[in-house]
N, C-alpha and C. Protein backbone atom coordinates (compact mmCIF):
# COMPACT_ATOMS: atom_id res chain seq x y z
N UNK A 1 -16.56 18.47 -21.47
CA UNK A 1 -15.52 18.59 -20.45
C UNK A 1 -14.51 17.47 -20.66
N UNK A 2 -13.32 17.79 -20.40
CA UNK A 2 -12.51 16.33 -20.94
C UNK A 2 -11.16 16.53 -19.65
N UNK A 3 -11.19 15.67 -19.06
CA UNK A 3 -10.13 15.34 -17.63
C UNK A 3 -9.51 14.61 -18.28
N UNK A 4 -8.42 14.30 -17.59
CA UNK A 4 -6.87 14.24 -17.60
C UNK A 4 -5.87 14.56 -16.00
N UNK A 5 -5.87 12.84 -15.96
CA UNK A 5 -5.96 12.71 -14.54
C UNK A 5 -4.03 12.16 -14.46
N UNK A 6 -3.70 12.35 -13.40
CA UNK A 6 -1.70 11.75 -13.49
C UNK A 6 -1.84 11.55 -11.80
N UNK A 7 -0.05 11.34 -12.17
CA UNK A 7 0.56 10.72 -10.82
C UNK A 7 0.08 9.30 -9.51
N UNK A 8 -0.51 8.74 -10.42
CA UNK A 8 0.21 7.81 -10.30
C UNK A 8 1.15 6.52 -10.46
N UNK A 9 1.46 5.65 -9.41
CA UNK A 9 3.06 4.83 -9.68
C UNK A 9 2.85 3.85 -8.80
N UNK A 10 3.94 3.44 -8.20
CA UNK A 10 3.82 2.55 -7.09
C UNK A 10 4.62 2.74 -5.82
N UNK A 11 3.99 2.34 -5.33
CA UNK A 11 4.40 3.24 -3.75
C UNK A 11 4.41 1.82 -3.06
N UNK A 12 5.09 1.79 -1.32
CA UNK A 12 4.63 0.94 -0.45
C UNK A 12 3.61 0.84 0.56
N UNK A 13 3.38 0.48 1.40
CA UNK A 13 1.94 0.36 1.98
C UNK A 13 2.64 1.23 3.05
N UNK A 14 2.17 2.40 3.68
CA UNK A 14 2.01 3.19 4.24
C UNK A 14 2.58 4.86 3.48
N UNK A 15 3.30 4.57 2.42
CA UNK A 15 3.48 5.61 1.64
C UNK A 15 2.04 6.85 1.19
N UNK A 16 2.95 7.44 0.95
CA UNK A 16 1.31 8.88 0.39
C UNK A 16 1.92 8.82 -1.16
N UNK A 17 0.54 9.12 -2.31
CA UNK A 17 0.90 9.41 -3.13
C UNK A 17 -0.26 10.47 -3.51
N UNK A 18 -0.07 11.56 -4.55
CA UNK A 18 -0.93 12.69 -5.06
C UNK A 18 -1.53 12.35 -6.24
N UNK A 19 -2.83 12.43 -6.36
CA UNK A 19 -3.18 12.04 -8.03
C UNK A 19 -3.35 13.49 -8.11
N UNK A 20 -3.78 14.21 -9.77
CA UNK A 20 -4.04 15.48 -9.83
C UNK A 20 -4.66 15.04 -10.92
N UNK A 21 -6.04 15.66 -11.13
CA UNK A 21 -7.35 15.68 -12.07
C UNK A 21 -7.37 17.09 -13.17
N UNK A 22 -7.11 17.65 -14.08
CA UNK A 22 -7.03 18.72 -15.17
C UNK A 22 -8.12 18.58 -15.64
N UNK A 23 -9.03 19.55 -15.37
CA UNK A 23 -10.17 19.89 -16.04
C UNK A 23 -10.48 20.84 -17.05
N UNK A 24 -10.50 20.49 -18.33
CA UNK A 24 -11.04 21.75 -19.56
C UNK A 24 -12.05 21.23 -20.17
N UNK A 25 -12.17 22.38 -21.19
CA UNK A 25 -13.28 22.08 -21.84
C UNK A 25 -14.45 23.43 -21.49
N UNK A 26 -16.06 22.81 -21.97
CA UNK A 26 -16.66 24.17 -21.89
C UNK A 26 -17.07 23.96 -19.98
N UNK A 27 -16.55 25.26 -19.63
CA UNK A 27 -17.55 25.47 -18.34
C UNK A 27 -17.15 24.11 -17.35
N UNK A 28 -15.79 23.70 -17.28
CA UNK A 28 -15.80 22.66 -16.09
C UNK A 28 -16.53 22.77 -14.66
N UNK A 29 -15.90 24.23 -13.99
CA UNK A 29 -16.37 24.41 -13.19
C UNK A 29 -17.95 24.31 -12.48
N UNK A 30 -18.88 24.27 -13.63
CA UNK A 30 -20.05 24.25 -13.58
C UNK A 30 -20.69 22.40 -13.07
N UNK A 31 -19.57 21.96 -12.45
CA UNK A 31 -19.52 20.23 -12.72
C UNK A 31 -18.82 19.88 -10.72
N UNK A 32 -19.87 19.10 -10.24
CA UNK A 32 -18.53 18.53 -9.40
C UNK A 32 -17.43 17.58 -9.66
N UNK A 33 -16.57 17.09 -8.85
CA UNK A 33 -15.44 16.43 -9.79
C UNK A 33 -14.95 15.53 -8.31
N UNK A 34 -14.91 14.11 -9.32
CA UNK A 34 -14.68 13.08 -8.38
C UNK A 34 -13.79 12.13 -8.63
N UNK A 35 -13.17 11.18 -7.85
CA UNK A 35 -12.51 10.26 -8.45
C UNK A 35 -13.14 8.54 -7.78
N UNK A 36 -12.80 8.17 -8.35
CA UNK A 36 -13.39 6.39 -8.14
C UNK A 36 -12.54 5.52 -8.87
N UNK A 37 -12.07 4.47 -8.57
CA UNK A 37 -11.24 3.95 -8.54
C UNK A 37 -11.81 2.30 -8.87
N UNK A 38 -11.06 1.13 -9.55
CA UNK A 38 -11.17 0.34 -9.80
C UNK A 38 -10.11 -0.92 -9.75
N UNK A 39 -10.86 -2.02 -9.11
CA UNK A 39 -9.26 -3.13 -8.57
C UNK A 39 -9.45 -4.10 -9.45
N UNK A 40 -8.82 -4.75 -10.18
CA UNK A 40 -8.79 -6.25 -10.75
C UNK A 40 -9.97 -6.79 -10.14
N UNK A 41 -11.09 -7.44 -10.98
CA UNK A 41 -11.90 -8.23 -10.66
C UNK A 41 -13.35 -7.80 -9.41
N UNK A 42 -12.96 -6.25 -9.99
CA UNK A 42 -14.13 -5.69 -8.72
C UNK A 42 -14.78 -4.45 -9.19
N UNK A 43 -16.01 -4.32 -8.98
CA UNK A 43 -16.47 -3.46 -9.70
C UNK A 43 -15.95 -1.67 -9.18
N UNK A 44 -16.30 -0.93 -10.06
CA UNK A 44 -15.69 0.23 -9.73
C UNK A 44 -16.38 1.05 -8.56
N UNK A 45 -15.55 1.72 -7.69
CA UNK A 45 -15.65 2.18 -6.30
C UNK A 45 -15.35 3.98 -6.39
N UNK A 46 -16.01 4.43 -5.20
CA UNK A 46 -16.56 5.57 -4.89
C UNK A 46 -15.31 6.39 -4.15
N UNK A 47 -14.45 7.13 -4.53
CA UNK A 47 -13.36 7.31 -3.20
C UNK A 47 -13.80 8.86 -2.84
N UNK A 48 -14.00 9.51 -3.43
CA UNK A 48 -13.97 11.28 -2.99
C UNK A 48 -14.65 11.98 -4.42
N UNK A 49 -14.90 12.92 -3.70
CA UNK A 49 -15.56 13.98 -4.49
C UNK A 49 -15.87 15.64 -3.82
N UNK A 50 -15.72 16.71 -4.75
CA UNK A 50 -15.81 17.80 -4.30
C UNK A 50 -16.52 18.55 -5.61
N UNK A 51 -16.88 19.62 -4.99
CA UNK A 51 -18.62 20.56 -5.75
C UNK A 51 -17.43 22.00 -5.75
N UNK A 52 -17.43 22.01 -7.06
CA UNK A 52 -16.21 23.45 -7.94
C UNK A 52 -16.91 24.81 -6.90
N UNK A 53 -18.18 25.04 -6.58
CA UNK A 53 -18.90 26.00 -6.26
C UNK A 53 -18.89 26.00 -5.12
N UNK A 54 -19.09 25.19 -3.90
CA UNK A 54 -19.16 25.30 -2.50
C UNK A 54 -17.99 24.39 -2.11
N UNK A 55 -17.96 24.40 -0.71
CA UNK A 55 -17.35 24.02 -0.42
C UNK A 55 -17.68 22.74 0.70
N UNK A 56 -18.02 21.43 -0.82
CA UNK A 56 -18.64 20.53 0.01
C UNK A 56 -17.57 19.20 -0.54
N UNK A 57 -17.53 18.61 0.27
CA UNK A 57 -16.65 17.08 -0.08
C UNK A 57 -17.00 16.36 0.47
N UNK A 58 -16.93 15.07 -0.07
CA UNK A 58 -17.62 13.80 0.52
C UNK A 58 -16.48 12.42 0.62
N UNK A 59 -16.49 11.50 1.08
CA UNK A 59 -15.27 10.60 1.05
C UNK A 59 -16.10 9.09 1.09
N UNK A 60 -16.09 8.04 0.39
CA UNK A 60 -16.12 6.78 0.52
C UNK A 60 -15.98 6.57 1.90
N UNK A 61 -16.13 5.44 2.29
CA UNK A 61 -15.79 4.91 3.74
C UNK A 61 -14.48 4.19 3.64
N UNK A 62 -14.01 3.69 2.64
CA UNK A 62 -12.75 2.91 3.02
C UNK A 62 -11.64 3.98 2.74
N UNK A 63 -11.95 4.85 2.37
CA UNK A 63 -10.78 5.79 2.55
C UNK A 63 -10.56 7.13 3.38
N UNK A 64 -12.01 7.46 3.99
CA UNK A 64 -12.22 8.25 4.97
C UNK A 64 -11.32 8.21 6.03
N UNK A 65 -10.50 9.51 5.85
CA UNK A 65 -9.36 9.53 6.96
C UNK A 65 -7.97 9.55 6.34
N UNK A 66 -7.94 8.92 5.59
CA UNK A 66 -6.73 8.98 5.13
C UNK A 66 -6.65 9.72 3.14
N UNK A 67 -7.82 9.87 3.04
CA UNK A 67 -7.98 10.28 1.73
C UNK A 67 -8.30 11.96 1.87
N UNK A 68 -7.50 13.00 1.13
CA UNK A 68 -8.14 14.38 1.24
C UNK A 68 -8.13 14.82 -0.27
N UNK A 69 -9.39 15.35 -0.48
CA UNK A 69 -9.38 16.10 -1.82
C UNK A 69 -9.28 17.35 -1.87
N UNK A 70 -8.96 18.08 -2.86
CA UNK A 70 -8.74 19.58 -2.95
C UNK A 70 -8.76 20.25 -4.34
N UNK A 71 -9.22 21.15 -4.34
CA UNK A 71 -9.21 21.97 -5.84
C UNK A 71 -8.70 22.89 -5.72
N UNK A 72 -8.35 23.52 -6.85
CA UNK A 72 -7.66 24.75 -7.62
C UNK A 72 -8.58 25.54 -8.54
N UNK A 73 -9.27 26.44 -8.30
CA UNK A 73 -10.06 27.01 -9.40
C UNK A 73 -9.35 27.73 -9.98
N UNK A 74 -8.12 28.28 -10.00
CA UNK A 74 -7.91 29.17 -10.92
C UNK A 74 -6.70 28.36 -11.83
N UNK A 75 -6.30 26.65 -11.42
CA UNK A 75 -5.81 26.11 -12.62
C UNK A 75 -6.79 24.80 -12.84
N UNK A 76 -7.98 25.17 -12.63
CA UNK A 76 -8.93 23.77 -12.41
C UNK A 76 -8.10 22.34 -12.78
N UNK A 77 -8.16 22.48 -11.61
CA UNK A 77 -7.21 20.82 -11.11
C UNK A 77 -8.01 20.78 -10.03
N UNK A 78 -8.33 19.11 -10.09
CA UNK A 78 -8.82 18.65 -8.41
C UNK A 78 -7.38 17.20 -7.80
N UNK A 79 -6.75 17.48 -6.52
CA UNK A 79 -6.13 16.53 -6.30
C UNK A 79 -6.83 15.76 -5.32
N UNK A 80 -6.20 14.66 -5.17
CA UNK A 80 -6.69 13.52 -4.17
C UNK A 80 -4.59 13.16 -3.55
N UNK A 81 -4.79 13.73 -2.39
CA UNK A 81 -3.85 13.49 -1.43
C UNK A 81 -4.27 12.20 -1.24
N UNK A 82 -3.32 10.93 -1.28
CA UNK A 82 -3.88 9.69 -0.56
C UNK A 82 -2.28 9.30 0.35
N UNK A 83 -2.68 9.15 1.62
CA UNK A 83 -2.05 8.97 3.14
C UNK A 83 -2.01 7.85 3.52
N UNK A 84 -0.99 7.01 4.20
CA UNK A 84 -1.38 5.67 4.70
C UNK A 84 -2.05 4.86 3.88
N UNK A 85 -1.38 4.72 2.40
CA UNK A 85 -1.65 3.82 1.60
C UNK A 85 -1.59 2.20 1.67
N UNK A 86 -2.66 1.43 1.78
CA UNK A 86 -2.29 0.38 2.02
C UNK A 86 -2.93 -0.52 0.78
N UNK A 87 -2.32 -2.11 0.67
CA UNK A 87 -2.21 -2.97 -0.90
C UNK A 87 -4.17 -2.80 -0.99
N UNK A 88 -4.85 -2.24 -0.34
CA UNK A 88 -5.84 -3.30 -0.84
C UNK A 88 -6.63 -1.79 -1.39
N UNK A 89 -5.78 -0.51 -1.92
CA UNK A 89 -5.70 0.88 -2.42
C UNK A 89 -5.54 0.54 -3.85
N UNK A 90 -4.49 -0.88 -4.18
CA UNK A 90 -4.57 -1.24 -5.62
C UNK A 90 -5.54 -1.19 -6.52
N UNK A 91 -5.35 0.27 -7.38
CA UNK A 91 -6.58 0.26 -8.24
C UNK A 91 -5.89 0.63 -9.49
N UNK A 92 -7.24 1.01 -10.31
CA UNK A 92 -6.99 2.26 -11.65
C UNK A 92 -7.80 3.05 -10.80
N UNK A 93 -7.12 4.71 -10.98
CA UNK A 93 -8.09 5.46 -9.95
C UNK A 93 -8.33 6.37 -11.29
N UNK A 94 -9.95 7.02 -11.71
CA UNK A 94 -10.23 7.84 -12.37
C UNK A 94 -11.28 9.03 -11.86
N UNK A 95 -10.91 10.15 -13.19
CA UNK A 95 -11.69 10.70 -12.21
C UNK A 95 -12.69 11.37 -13.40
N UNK A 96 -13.49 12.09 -12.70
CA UNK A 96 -15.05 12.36 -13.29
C UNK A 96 -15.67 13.28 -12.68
N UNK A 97 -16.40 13.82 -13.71
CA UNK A 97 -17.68 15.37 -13.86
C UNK A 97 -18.88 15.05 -13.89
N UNK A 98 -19.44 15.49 -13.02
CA UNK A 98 -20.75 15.32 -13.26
C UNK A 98 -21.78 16.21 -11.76
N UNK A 99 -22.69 15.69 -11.61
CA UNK A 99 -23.32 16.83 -10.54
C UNK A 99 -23.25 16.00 -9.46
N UNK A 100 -23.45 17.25 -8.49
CA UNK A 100 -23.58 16.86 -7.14
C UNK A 100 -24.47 15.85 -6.82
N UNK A 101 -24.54 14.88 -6.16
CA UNK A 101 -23.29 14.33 -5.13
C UNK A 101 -22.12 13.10 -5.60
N UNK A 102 -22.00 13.80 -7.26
CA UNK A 102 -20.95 12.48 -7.81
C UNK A 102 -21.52 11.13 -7.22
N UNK A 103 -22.57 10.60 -7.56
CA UNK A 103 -23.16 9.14 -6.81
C UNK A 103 -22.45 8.32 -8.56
N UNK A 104 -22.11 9.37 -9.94
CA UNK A 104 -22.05 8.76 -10.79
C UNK A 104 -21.69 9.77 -11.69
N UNK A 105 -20.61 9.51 -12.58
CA UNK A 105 -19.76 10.48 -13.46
C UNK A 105 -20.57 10.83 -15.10
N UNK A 106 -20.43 11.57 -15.13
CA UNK A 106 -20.67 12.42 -16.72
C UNK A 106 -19.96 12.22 -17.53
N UNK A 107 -18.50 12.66 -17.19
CA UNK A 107 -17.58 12.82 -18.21
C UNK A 107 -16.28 12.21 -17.18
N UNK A 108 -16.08 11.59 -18.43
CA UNK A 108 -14.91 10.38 -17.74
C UNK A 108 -13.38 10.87 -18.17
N UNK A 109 -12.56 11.07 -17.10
CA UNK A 109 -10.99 10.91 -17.64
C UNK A 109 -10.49 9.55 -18.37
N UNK A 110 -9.35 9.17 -18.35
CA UNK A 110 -8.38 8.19 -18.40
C UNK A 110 -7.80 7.33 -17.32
N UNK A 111 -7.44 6.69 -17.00
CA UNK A 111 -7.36 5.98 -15.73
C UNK A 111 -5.42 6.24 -15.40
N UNK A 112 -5.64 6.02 -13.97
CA UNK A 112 -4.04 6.18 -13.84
C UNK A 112 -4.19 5.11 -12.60
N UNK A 113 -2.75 4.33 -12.46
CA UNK A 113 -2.41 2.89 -12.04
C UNK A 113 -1.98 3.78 -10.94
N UNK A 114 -2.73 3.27 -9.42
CA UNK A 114 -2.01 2.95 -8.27
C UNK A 114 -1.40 1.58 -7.79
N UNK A 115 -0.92 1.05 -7.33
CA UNK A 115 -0.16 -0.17 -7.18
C UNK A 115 0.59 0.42 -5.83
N UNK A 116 0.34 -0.57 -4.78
CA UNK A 116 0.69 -0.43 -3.21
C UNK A 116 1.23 -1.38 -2.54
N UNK A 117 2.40 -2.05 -2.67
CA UNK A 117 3.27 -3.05 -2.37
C UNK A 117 2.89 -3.17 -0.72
N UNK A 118 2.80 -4.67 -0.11
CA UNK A 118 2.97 -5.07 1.35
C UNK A 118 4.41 -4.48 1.79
């Protein structure tokens, strides 16, 4: 499976920005798909995740509420709507395949830079 994750940039602290996750390869769908995210000097973090087959999603706690994920099965893409962005959102956010309950990724994208100005 090989992801290919975009959009993001830098925004200000209460701004929204969209990441979008591209999933190919053999049989993505057969995979849940998550993203987690990483800040300068901190180990890598849990933000959202959703199961291609049901309709189950789960959210980290520091972004619960303001974080929504969503898929596309028929262009397998998973996005992460992020709302009320605030600086301490500064990550590399990536995203990842693997099984339910994404506690830990399979198959790793590329990382894409959020950056969230005060």
């Amino acid at each position: 499976v090989q992801l290919q994750a975009s959009g993001g940039g830098l925004v200000q602290a209460g701004d929204s920005l969209r990441l979008s996750c591209a999933a190919s390869g053999r049989n993505p769908s057969a995979y849940a798909v998550g993203w987690f995210r990483q800040a300068p000097g901190k180990e890598r973090e849990f933000a959202a995740a959703i199961n291609w087959r049901v309709s189950q999603v789960r959210y980290g706690d520091s972004v619960k509420g303001r974080f929504t994920i969503s898929r596309d099965n028929a262009k397998n893409t998973v996005d992460l709507q992020m709302n009320s962005l605030k600086p301490e959102d500064t990550a590399v956010y990536y995203c990842a395949a693997g099984p339910w309950p994404m506690t830990r990724g399979t198959y790793w994208g590329q990382g894409t830079q959020v950056t969230v100005s005060a």
